[in-house]
Protein backbone atom coordinates (compact mmCIF):
# COMPACT_ATOMS: atom_id res chain seq x y z
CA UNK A 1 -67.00 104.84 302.06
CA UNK A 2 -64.70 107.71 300.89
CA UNK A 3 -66.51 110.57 299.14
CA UNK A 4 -64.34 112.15 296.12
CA UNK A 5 -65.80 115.54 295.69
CA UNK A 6 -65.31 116.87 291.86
CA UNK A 7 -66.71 119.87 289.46
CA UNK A 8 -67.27 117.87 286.81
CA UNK A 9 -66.40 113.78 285.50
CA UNK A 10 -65.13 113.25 282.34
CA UNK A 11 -66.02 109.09 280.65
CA UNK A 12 -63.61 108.53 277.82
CA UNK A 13 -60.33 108.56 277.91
CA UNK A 14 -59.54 109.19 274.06
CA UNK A 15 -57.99 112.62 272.70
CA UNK A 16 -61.34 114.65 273.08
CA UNK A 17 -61.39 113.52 277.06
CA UNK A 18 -57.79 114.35 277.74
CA UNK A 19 -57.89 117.00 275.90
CA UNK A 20 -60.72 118.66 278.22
CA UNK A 21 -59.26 117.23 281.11
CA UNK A 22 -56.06 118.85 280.30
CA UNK A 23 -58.10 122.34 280.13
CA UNK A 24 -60.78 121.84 282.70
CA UNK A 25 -57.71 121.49 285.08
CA UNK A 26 -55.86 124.75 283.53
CA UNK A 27 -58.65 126.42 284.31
CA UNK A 28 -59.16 125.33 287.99
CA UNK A 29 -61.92 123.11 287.75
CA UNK A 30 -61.57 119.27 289.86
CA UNK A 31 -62.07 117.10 287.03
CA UNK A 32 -61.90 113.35 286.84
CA UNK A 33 -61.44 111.50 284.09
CA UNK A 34 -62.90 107.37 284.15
CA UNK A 35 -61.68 104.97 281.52
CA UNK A 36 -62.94 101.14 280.82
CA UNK A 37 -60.45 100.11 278.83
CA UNK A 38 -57.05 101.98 277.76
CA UNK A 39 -55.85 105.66 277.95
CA UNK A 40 -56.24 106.68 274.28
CA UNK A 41 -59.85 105.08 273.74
CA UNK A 42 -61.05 102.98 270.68
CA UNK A 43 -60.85 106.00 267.93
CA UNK A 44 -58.02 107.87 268.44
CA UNK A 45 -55.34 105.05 268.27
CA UNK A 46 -57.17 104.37 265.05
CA UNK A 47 -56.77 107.54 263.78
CA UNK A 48 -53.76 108.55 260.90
CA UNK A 49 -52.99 111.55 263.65
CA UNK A 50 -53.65 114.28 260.75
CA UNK A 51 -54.43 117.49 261.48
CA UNK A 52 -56.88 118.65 258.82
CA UNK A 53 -56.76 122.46 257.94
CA UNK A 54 -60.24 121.61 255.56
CA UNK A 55 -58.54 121.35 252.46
CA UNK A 56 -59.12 117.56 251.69
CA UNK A 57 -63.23 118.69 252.48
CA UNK A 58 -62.86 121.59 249.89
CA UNK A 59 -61.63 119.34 247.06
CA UNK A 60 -64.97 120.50 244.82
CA UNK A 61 -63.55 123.63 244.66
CA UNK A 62 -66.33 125.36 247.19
CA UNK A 63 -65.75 125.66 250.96
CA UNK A 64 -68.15 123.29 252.64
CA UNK A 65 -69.07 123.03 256.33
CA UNK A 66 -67.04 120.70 257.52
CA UNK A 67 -63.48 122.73 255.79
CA UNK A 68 -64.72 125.99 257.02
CA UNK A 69 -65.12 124.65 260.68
CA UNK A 70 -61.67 123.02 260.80
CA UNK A 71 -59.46 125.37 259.05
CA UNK A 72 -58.51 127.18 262.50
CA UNK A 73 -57.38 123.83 263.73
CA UNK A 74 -53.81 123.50 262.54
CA UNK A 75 -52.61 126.73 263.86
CA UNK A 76 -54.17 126.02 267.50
CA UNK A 77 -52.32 122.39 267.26
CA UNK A 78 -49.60 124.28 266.05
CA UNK A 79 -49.12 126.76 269.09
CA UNK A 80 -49.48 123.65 271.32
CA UNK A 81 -47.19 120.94 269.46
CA UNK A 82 -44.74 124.45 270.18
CA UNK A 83 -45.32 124.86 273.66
CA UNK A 84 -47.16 128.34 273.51
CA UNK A 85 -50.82 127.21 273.10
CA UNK A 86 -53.73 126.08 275.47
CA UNK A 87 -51.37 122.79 276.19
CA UNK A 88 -48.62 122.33 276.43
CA UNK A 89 -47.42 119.66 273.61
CA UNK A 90 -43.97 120.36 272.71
CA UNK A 91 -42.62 116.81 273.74
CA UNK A 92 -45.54 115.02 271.66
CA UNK A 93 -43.43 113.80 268.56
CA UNK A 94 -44.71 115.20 265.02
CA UNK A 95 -43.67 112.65 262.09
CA UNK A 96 -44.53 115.08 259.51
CA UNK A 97 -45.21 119.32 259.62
CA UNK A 98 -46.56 118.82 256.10
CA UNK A 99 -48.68 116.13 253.97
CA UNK A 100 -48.94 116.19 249.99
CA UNK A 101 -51.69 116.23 247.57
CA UNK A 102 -50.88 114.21 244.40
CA UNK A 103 -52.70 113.64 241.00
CA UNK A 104 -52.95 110.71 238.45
CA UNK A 105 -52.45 112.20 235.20
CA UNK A 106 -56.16 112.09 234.84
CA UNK A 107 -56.96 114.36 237.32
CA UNK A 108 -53.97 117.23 235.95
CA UNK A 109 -56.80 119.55 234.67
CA UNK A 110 -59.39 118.86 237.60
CA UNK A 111 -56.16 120.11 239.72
CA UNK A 112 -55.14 123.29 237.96
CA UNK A 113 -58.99 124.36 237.95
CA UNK A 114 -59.27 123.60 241.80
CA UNK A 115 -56.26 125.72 242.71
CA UNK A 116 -56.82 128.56 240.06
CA UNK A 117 -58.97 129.46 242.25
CA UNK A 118 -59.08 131.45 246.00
CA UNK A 119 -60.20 128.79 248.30
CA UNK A 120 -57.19 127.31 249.80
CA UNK A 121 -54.31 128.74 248.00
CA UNK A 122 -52.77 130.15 251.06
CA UNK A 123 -51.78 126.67 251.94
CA UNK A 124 -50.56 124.88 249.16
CA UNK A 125 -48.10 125.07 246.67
CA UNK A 126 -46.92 122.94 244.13
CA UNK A 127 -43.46 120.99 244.46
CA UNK A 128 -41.51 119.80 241.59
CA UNK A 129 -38.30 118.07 241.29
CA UNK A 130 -36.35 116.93 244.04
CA UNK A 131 -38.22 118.86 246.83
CA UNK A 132 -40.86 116.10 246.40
CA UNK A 133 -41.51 112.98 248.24
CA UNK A 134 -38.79 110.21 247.06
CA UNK A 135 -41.41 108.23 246.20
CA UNK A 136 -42.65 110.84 243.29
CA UNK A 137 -39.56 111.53 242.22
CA UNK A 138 -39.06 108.42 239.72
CA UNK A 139 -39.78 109.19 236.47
CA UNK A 140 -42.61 106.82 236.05
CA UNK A 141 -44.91 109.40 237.65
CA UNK A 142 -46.42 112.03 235.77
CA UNK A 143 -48.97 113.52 237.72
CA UNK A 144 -48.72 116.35 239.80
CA UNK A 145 -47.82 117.09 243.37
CA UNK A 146 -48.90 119.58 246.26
CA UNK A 147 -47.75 119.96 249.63
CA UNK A 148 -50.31 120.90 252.09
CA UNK A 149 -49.03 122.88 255.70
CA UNK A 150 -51.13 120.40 257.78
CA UNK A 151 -49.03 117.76 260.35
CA UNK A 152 -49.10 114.92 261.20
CA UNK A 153 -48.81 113.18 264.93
CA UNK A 154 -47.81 110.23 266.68
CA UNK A 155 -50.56 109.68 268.02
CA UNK A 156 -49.31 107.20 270.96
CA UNK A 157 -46.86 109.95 271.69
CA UNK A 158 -49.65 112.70 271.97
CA UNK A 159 -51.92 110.36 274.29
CA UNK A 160 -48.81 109.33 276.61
CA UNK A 161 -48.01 112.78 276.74
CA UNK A 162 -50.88 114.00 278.09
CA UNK A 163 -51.55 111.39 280.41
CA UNK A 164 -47.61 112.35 281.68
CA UNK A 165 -49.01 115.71 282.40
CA UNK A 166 -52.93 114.87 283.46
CA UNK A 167 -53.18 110.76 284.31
CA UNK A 168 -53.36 111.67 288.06
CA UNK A 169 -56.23 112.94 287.42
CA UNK A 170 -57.91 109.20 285.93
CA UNK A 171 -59.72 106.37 287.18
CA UNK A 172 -59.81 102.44 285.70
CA UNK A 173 -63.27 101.59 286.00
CA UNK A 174 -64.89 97.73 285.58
CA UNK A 175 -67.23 98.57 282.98
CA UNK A 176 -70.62 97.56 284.40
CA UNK A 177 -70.16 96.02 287.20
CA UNK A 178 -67.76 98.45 288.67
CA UNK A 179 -69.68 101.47 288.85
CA UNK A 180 -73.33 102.11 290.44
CA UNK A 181 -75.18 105.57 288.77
CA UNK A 182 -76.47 106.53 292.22
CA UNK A 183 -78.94 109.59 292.15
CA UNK A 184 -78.20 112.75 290.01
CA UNK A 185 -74.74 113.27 289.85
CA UNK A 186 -73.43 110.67 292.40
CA UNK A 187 -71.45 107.84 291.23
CA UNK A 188 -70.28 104.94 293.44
CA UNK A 189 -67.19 103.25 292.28
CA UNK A 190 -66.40 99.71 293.29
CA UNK A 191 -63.31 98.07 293.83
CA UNK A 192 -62.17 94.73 293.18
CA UNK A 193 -61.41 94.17 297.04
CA UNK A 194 -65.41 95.10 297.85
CA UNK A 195 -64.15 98.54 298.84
CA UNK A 196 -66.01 101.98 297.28
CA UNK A 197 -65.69 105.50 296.40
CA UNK A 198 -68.63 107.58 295.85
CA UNK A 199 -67.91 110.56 293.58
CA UNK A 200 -70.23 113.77 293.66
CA UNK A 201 -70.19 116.27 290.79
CA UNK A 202 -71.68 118.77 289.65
CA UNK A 203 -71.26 118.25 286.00
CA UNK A 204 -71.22 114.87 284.04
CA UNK A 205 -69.21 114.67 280.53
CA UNK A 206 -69.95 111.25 278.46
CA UNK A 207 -66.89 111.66 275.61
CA UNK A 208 -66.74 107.97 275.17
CA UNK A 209 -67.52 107.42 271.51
CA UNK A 210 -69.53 104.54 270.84
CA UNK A 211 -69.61 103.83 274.51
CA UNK A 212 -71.91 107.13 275.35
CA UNK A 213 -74.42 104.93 274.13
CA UNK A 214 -74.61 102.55 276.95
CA UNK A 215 -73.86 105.55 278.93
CA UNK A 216 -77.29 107.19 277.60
CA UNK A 217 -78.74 103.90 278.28
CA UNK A 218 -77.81 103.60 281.71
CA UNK A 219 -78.85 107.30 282.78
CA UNK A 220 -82.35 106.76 281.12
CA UNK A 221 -81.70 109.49 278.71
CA UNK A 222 -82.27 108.36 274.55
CA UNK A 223 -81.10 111.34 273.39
CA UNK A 224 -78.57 112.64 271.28
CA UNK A 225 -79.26 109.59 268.89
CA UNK A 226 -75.75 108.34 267.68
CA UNK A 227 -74.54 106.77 264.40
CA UNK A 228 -71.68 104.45 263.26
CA UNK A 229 -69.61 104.83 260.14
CA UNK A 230 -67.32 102.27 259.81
CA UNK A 231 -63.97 101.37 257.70
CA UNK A 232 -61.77 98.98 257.52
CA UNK A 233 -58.68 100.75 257.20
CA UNK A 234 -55.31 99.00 255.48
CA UNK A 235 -51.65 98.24 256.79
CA UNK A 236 -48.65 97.69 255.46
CA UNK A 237 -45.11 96.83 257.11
CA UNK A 238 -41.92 96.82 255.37
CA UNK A 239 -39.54 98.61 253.49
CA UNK A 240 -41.28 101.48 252.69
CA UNK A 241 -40.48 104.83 252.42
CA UNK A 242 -42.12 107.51 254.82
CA UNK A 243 -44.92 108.95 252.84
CA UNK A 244 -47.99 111.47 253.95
CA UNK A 245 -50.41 111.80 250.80
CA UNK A 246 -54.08 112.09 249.74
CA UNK A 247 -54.80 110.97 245.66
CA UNK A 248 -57.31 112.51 244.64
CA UNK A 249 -59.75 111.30 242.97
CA UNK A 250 -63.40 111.91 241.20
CA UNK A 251 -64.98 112.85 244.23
CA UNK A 252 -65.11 115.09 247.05
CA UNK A 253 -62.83 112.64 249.07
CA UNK A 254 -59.71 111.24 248.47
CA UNK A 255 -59.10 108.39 246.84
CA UNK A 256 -56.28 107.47 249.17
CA UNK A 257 -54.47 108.98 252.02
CA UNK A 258 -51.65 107.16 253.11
CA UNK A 259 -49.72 107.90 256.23
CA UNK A 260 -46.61 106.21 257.74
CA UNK A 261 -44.96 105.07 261.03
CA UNK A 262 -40.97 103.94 261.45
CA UNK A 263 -40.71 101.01 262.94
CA UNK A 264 -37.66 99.57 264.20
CA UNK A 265 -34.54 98.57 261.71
CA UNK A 266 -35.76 101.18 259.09
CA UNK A 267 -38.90 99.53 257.92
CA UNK A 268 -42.44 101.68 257.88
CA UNK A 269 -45.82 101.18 258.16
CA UNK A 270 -48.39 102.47 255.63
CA UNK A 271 -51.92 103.45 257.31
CA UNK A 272 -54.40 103.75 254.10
CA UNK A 273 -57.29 105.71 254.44
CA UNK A 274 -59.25 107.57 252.64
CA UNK A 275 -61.96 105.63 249.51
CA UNK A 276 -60.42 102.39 250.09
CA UNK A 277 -61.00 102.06 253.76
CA UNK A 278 -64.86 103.69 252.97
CA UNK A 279 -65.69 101.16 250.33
CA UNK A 280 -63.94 98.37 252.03
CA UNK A 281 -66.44 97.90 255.05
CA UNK A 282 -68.27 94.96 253.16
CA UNK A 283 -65.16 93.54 252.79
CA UNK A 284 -63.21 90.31 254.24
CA UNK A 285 -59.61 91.29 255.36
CA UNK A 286 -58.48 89.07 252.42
CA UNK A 287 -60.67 90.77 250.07
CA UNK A 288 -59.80 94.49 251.41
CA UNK A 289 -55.78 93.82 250.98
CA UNK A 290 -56.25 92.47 247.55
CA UNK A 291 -58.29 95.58 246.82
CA UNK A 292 -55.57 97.62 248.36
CA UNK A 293 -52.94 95.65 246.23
CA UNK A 294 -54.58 96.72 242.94
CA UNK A 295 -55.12 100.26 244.01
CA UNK A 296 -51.42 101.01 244.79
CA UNK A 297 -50.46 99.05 241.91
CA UNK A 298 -52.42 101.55 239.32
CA UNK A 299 -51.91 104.28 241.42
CA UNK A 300 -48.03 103.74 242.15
CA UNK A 301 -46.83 100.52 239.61
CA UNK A 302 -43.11 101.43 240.62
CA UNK A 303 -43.27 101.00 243.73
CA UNK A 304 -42.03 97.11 244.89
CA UNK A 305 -44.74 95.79 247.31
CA UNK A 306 -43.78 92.14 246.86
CA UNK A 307 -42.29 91.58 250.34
CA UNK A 308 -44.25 93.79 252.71
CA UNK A 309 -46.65 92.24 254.97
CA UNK A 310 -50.60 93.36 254.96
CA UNK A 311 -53.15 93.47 257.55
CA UNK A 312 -56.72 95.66 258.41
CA UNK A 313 -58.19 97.04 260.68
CA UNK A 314 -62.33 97.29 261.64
CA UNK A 315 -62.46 100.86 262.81
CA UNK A 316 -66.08 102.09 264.30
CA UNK A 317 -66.69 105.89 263.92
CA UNK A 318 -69.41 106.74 266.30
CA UNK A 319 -71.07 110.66 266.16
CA UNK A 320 -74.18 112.18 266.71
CA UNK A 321 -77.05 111.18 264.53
CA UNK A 322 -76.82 113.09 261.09
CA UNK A 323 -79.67 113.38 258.50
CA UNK A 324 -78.73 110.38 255.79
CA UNK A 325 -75.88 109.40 257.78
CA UNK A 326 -73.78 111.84 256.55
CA UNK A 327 -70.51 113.37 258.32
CA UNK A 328 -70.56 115.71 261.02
CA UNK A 329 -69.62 119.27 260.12
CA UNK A 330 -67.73 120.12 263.58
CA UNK A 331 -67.53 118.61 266.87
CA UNK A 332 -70.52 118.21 268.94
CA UNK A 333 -71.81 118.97 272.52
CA UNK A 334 -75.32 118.81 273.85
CA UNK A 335 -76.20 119.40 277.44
CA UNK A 336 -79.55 117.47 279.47
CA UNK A 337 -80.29 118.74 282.21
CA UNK A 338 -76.91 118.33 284.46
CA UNK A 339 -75.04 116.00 281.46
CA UNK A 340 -72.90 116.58 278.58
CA UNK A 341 -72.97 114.43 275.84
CA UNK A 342 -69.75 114.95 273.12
CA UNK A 343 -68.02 113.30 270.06
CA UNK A 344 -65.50 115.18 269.09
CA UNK A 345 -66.28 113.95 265.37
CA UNK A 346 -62.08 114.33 264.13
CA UNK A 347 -59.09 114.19 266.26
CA UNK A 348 -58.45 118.16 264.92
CA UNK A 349 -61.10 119.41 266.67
CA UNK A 350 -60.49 117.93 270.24
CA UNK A 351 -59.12 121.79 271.42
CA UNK A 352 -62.71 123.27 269.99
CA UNK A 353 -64.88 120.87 271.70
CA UNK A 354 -62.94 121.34 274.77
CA UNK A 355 -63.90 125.09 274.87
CA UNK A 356 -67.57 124.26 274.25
CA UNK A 357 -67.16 122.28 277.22
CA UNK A 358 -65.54 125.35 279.06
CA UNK A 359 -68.06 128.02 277.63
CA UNK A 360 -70.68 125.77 278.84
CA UNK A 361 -69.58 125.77 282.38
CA UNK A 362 -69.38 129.07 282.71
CA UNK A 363 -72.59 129.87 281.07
CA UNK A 364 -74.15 127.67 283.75
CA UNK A 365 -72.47 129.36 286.03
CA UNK A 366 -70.12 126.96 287.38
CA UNK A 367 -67.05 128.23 288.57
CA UNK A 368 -63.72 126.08 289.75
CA UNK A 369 -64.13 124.67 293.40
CA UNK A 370 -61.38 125.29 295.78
CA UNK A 371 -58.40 123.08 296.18
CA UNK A 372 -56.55 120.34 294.07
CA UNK A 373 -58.44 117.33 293.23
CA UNK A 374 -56.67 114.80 295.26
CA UNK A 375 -57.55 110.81 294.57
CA UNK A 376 -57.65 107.98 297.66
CA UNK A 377 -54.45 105.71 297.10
CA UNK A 378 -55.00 102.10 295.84
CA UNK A 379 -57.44 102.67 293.65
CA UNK A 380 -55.86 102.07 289.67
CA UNK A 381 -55.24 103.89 286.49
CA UNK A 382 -55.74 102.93 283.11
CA UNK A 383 -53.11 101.65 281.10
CA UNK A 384 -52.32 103.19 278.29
CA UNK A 385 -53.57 102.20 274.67
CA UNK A 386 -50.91 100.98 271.70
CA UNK A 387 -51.12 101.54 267.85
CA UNK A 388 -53.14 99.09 265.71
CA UNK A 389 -49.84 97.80 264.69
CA UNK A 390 -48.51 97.18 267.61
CA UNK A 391 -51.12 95.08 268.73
CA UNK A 392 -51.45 91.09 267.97
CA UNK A 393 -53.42 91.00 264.69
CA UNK A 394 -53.11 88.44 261.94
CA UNK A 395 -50.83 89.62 258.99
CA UNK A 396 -50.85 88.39 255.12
């Protein structure tokens, strides 16, 4: 049996495991990275690939926890999407360096009070005219509209990209069968031809999402508790226009954020987040597009939806447990013994957890073993994941 000697092993292969695979290597450390399924993970492909600044979370008009944790985000994607920051992600494709705020005439003086005042004003500005979206252009619309410096990714062009630059570095792994949890910090993996490889480490990461669970489970730890918040998210495919909004609405979140993806022949898909996907989770897919239906029709009645096509998507947020259920402030680490437990909680804050993870190691006093982490031939990487649209799914 071939031993595979490593610093640290990384479960999950989603943003927040490449993304500290991507720095654990930087910094010296052999790291490997094991994946069940497909390079990208459950949540990220899910995600709309926005990179909150904290605005949308400071919509009361008071910074809260979760927009004064992730309002350094942006400029550390930023440095990286340019190819001067902690990665290197200037070939990862960004389909928008800006989103918009818009408001139903309803909402006009809920607006002006909100931005009267100091708490984001740095980073928005009103747009009028022709510098806004197309879409709010026509002269059936007679709210107002804000554009907000925060991008937006492809988000199968950030996790190909850093599996370009890192995937030598990952494992597939038959998820139970294929791996044994030997003693502390020994893993056996097990091929499909009865062959194995043990794996020794002196650090184990579980950033699977809902999968630490099972993880937990297996290592005969029951803490961090975990939680699930679910929504079932809303597509759209045809001729659309590319659009990257947030309505707001009478609470703290939006009412909808829409983002979009070309698609071949000029056509677009709409993503829709935001209350719709939230309230939708009781939902049947029938009953969530028809909901979806009448909330673009009050919110945009100009716009011709009669030909596009409509489908949803079941999307499982896990995080650590949270009094009430509510939503993480930041990401989250918590070390047992000789294991890390993470959720990164939002794809934004993938580069701060991965420095948790770094400022951890070196607290413990772990520094980078010698030579390049080199993996036994024959033994297979994940593939890697595709967009919710891309995948079969049944369309109305």
């Amino acid at each position: 049996m071939k031993t595979l000697e490593t610093d640290i092993i990384i479960f999950g292969g989603g943003i927040a495991g490449l993304w500290i695979l991507g720095r654990l290597h930087q910094a010296g450390y052999r790291c490997l990275l094991l994946e069940s399924g497909c390079i990208g993970g459950v949540q990220t492909p899910a995600s709309q690939g926005i990179i909150h600044g904290g605005t949308k979370y400071a919509l009361t008009g008071k910074l809260t926890g979760s927009s004064q944790a992730i309002r350094a985000m942006p400029g550390i994607w930023r440095d990286a999407l340019a190819g001067h920051g902690e990665l290197d992600l200037s070939a990862v494709r960004i389909l928008s360096d800006h989103q918009y705020l818009w408001s139903t005439t309803g909402l006009v003086s809920r607006m002006a009070g909100f931005f009267a005042g100091k708490v984001m004003q740095s980073r928005i500005g009103e747009v009028e005219g022709e510098n806004r979206p197309r879409l709010f252009q026509d002269t059936a619309f007679k709210g107002h509209v804000y554009r907000l410096e925060e991008p937006v990714l492809d988000v199968a062009s950030l996790v190909k990209e850093l599996f370009r630059q890192y995937g030598r570095y990952t494992l597939q792994i038959d998820w139970p069968d294929g791996i044994k949890f030997d003693v502390a910090n020994q893993r056996v993996l097990l091929g499909d031809k009865g062959e194995k490889l043990q794996i020794r480490s002196r650090r184990t990461l579980l950033a699977a999402g809902a999968g630490n669970e099972a993880l937990l489970r297996e290592l005969g730890l029951e803490q961090p508790a975990m939680q699930r918040r679910p929504l079932r998210m809303v597509m759209l495919r045809g001729n659309l226009p590319p659009l990257f909004a947030h309505c707001l609405g009478a609470g703290a979140n939006p009412r909808l954020t829409i983002t979009s993806y070309p698609l071949a022949g000029g056509d677009h898909v709409w993503y829709l987040g935001g209350d719709i996907a939230e309230e939708g989770v009781e939902r049947s897919a029938q009953a969530q597009v028809s909901a979806a239906k009448r909330e673009l029709q009050a919110l945009m009645p100009w716009v011709d939806l009669s030909a596009v096509e409509w489908s949803t998507l079941e999307v499982d947020r896990a995080e650590p447990r949270q009094p009430g259920g509510k939503r993480p402030d930041s990401s989250f680490l918590e070390q047992l013994q000789d294991v890390m437990v993470a959720w990164p909680t939002k794809l934004a804050f993938a580069p701060r957890l991965a420095q948790q993870v770094i400022d951890r190691m070196q607290q413990d006093g772990i520094s980078p073993s010698k030579g390049e982490l080199k993996i036994p031939e024959g033994w297979p990487r994940p593939p890697v994941t595709r967009l919710p649209w891309e995948q079969e799914r049944q369309w109305f």
